[in-house]
PDB file of N, CA and C in Angstrom:
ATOM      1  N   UNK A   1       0.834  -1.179   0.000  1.00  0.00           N
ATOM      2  CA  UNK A   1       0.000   0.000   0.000  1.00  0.00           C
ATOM      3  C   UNK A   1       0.881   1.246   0.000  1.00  0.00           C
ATOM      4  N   UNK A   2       0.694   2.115  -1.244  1.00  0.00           N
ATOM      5  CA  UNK A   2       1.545   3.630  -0.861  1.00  0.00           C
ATOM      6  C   UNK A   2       0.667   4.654   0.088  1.00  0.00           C
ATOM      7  N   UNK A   3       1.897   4.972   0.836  1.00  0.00           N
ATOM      8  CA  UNK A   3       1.096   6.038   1.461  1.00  0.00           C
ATOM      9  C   UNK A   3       1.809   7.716   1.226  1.00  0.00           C
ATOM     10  N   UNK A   4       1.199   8.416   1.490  1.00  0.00           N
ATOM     11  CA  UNK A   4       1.299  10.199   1.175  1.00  0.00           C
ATOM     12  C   UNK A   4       2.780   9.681   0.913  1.00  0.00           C
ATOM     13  N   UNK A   5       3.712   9.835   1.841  1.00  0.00           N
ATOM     14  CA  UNK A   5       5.143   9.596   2.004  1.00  0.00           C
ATOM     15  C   UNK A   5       5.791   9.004   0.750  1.00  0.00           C
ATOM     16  N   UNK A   6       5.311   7.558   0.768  1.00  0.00           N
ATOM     17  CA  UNK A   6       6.439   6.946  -0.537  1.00  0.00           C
ATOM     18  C   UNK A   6       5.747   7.579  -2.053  1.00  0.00           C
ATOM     19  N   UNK A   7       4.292   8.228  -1.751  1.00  0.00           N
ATOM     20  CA  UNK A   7       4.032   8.971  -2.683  1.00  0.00           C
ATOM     21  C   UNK A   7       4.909  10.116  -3.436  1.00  0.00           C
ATOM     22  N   UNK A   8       5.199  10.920  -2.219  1.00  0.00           N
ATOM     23  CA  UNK A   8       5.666  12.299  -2.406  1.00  0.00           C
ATOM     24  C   UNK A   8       7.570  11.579  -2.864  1.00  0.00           C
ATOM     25  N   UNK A   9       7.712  10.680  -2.655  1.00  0.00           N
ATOM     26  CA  UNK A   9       9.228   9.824  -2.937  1.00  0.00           C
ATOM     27  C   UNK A   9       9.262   9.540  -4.251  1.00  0.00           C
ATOM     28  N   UNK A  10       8.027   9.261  -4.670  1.00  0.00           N
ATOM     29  CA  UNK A  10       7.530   8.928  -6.160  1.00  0.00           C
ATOM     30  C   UNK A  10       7.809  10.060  -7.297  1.00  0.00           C
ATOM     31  N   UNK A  11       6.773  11.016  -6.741  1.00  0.00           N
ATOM     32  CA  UNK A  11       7.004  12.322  -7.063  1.00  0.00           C
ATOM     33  C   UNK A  11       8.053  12.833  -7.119  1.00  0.00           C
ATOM     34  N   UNK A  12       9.048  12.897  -6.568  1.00  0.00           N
ATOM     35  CA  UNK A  12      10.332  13.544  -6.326  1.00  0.00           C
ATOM     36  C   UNK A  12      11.337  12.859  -6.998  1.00  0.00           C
ATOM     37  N   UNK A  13      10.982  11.546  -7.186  1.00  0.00           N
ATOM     38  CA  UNK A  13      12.586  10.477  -8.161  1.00  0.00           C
ATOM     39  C   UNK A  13      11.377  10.853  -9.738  1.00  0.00           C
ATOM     40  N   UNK A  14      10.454  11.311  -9.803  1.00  0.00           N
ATOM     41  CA  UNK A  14       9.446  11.329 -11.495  1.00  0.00           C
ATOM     42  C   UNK A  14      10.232  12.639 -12.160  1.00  0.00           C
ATOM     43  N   UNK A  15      10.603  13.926 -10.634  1.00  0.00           N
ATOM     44  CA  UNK A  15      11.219  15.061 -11.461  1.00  0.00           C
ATOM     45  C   UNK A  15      12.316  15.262 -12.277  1.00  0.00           C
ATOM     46  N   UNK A  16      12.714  13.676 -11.910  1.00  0.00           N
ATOM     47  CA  UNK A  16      14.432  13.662 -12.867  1.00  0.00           C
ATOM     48  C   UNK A  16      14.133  12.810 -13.723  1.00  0.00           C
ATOM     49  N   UNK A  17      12.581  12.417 -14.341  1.00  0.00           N
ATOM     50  CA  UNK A  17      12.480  12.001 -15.493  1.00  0.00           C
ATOM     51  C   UNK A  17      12.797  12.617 -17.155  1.00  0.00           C
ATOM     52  N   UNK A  18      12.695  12.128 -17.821  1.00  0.00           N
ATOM     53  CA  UNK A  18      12.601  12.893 -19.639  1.00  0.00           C
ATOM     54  C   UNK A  18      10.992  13.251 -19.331  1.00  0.00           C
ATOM     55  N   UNK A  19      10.785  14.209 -20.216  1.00  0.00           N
ATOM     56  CA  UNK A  19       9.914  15.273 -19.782  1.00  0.00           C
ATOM     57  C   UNK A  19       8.511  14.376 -20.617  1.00  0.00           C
ATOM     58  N   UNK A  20       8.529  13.493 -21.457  1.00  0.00           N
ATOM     59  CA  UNK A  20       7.646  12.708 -22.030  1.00  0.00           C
ATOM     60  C   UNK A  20       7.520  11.519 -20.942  1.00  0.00           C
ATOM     61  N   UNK A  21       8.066  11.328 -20.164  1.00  0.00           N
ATOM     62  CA  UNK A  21       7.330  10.436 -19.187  1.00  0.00           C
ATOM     63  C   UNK A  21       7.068  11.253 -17.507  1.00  0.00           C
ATOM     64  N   UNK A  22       7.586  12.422 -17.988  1.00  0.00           N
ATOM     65  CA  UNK A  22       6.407  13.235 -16.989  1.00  0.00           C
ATOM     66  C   UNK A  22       5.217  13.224 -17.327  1.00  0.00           C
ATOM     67  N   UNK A  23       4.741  13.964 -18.339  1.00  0.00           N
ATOM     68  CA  UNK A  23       3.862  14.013 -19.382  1.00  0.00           C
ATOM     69  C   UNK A  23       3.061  12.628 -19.292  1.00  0.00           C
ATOM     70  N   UNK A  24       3.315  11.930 -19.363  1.00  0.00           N
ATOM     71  CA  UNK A  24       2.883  10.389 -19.563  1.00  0.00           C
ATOM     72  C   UNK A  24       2.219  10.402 -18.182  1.00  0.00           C
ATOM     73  N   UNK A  25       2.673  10.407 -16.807  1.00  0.00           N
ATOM     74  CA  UNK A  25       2.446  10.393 -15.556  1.00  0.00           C
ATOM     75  C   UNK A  25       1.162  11.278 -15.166  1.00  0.00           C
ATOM     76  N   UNK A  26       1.413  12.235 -15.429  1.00  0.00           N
ATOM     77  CA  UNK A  26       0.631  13.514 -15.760  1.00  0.00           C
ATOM     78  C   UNK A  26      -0.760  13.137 -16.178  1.00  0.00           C
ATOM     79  N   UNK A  27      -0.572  12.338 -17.284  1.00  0.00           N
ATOM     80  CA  UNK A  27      -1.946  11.938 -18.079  1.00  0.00           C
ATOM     81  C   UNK A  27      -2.432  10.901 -17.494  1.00  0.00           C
ATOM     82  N   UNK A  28      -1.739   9.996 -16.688  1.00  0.00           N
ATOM     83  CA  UNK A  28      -2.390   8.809 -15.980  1.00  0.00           C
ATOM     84  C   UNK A  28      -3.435   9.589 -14.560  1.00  0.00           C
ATOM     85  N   UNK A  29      -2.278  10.602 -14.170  1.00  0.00           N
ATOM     86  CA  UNK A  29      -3.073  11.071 -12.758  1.00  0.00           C
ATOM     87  C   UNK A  29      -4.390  12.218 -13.000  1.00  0.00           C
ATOM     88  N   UNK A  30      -4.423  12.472 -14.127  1.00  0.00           N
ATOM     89  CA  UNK A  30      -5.751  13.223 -14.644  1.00  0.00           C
ATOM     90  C   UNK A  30      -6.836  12.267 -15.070  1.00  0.00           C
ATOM     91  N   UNK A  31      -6.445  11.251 -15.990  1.00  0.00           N
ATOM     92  CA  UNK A  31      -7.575  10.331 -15.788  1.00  0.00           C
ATOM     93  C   UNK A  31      -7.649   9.556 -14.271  1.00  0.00           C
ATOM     94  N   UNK A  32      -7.192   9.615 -13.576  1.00  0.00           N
ATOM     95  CA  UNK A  32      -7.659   9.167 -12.063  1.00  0.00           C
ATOM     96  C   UNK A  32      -8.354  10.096 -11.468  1.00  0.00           C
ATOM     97  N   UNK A  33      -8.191  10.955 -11.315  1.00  0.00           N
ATOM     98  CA  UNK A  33      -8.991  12.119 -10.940  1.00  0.00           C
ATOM     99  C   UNK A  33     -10.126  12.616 -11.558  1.00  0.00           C
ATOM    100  N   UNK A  34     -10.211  12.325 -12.889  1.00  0.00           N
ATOM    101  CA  UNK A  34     -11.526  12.332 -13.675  1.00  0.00           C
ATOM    102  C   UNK A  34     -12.514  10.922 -13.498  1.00  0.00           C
ATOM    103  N   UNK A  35     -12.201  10.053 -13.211  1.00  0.00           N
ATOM    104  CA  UNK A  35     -12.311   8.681 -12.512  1.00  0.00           C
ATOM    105  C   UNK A  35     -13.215   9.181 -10.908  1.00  0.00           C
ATOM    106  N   UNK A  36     -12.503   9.525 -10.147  1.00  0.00           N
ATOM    107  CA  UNK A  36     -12.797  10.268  -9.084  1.00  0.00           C
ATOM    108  C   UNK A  36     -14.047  11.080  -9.088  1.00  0.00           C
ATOM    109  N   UNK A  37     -13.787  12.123  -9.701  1.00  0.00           N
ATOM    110  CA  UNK A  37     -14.503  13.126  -9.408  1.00  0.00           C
ATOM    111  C   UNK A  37     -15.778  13.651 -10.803  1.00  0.00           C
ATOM    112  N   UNK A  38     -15.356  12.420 -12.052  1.00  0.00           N
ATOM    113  CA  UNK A  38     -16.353  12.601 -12.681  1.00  0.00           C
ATOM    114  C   UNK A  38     -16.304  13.661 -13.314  1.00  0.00           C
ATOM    115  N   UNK A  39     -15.433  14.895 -13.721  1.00  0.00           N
ATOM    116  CA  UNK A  39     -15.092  15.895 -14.133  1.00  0.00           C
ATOM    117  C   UNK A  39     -13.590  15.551 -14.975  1.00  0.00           C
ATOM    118  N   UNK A  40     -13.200  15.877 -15.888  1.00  0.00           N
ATOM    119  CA  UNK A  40     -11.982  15.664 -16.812  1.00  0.00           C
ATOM    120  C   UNK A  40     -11.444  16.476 -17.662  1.00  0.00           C
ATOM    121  N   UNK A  41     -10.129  17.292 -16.970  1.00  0.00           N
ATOM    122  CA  UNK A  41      -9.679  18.736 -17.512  1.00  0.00           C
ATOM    123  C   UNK A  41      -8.677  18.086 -18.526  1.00  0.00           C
ATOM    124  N   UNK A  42      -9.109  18.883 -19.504  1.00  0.00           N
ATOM    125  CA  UNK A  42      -7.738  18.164 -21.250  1.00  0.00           C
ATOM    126  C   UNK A  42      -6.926  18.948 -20.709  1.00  0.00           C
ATOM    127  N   UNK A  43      -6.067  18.136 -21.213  1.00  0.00           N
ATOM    128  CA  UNK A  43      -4.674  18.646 -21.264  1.00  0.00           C
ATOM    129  C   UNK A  43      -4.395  19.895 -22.250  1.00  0.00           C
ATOM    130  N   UNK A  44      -3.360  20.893 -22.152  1.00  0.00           N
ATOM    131  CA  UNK A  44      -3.284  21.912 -23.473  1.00  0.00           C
ATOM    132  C   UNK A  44      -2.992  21.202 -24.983  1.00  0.00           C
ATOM    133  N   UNK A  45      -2.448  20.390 -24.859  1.00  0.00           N
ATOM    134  CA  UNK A  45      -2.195  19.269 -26.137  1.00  0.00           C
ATOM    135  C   UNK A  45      -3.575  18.750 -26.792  1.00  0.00           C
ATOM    136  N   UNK A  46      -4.432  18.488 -25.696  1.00  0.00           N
ATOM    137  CA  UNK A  46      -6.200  18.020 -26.019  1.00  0.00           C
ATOM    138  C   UNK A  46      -6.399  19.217 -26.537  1.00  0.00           C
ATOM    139  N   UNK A  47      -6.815  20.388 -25.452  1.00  0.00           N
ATOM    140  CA  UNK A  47      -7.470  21.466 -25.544  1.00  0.00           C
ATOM    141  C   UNK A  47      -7.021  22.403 -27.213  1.00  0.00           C
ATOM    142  N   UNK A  48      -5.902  21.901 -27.689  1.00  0.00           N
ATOM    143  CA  UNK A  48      -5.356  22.538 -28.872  1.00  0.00           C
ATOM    144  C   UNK A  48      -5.750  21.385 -30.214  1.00  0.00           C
ATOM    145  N   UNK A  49      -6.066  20.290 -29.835  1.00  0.00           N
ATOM    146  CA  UNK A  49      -6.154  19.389 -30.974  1.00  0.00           C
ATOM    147  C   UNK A  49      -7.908  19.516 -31.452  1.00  0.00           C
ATOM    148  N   UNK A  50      -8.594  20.073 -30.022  1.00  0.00           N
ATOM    149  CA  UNK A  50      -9.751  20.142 -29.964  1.00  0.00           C
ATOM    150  C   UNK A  50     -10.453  21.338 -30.974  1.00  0.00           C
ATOM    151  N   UNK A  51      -9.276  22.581 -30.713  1.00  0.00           N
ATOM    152  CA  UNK A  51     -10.153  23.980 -31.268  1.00  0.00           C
ATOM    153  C   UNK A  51      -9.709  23.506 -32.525  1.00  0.00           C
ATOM    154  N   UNK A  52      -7.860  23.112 -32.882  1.00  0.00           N
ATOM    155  CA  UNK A  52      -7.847  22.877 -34.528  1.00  0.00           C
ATOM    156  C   UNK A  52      -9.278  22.064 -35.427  1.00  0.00           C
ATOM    157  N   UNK A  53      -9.715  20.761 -34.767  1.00  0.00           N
ATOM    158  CA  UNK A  53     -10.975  20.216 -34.726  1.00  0.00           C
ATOM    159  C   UNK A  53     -11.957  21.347 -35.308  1.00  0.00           C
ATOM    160  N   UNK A  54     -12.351  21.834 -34.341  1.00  0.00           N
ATOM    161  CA  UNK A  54     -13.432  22.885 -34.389  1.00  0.00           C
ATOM    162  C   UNK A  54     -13.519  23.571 -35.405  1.00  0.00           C
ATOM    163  N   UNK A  55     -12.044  24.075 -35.642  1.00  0.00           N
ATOM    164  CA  UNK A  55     -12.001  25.173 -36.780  1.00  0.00           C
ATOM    165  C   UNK A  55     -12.139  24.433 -38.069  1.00  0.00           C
ATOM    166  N   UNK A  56     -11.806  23.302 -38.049  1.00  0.00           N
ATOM    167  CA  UNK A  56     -11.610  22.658 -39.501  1.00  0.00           C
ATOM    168  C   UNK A  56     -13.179  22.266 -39.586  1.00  0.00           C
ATOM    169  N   UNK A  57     -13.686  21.917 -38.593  1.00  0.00           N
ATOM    170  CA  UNK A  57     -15.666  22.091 -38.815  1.00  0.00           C
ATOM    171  C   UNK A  57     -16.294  23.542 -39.467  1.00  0.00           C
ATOM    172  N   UNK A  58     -15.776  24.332 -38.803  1.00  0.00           N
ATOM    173  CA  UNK A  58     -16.276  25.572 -39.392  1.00  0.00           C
ATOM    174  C   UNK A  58     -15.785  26.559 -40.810  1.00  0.00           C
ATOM    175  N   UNK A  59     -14.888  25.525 -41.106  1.00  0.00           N
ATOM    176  CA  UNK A  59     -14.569  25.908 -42.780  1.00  0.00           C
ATOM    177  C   UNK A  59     -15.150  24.861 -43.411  1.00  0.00           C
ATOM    178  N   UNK A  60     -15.744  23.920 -42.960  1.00  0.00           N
ATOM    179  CA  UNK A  60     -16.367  22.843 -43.875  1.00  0.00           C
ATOM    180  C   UNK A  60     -15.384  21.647 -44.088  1.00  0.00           C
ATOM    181  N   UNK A  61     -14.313  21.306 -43.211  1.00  0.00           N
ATOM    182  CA  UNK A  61     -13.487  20.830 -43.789  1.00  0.00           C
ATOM    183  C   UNK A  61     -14.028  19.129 -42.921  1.00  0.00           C
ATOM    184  N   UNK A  62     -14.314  18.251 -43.715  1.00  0.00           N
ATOM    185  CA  UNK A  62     -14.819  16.737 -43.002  1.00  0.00           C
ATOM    186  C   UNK A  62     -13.675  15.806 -43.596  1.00  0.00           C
ATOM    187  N   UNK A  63     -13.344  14.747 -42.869  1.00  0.00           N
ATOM    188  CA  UNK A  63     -13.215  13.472 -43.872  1.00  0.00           C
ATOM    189  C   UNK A  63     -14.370  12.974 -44.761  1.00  0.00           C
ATOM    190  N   UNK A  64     -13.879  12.914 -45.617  1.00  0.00           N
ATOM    191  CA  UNK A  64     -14.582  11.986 -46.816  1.00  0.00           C
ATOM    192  C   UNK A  64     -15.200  10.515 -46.565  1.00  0.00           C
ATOM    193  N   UNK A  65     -16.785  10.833 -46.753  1.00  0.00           N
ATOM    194  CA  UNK A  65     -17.319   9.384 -46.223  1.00  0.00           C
ATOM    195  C   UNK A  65     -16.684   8.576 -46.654  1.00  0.00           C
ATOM    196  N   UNK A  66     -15.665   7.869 -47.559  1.00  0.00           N
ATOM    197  CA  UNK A  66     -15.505   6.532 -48.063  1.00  0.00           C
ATOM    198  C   UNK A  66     -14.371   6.763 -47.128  1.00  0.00           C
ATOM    199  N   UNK A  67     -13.628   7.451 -46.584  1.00  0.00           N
ATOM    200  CA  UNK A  67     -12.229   7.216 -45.651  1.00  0.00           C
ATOM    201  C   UNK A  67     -12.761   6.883 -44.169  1.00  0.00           C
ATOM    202  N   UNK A  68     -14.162   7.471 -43.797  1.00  0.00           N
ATOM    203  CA  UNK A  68     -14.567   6.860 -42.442  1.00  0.00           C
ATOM    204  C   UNK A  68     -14.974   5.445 -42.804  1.00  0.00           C
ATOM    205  N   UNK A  69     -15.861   5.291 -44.010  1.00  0.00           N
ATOM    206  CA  UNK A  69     -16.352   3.895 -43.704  1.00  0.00           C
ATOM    207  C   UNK A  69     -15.305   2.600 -43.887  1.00  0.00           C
ATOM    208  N   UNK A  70     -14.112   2.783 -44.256  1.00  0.00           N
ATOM    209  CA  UNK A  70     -13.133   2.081 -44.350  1.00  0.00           C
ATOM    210  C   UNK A  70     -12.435   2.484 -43.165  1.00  0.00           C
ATOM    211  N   UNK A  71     -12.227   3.258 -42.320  1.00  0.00           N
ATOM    212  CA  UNK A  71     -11.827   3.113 -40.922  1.00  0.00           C
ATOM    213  C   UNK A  71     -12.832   2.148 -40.101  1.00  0.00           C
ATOM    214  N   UNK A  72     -14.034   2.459 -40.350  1.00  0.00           N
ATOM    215  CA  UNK A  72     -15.331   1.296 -39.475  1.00  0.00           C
ATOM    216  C   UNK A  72     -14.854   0.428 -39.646  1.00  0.00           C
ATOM    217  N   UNK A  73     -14.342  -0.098 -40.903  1.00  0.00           N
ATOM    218  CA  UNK A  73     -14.495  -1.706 -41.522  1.00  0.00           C
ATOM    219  C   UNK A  73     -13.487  -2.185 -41.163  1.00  0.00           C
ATOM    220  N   UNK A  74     -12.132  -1.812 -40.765  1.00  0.00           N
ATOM    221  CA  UNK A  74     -11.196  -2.119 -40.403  1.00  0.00           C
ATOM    222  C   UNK A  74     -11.252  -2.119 -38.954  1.00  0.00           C
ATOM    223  N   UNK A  75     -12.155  -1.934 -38.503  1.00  0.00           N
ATOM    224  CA  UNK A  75     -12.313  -2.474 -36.555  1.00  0.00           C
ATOM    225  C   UNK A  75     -12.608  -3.822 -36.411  1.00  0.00           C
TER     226      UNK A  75
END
């Protein structure tokens, strides 16, 4: 069982990680907390993939039905 302690030990040997498995860590403890609390804040990486999204809706820009239905078919 971890407790606060070997937590905060955790935390402290994660800061001398490569910054992509901070990142990585990062994203595990946000989906736990969205898990938790039922609420789920994107990340700026989400939050930026999201508006590009958006914007490419509002110029009209879609995939082409025959490229989704060949993504379906390949599940």
């Amino acid at each position: 069982m971890m407790t606060t302690k070997s937590l905060k030990g955790v935390l402290e040997h994660a800061a001398t990680w490569p910054v992509e498995d901070q990142n990585e860590l990062a994203e595990y403890a946000r989906e736990i907390e969205a898990r938790r609390t039922g609420l789920y804040i994107m990340s700026d990486d989400e939050r930026a993939a999201v508006g590009k999204g958006l914007a490419e809706a509002d110029r009209g820009e879609f995939v082409a039905d025959d490229v989704v239905a060949e993504a379906d078919a390949s599940r």
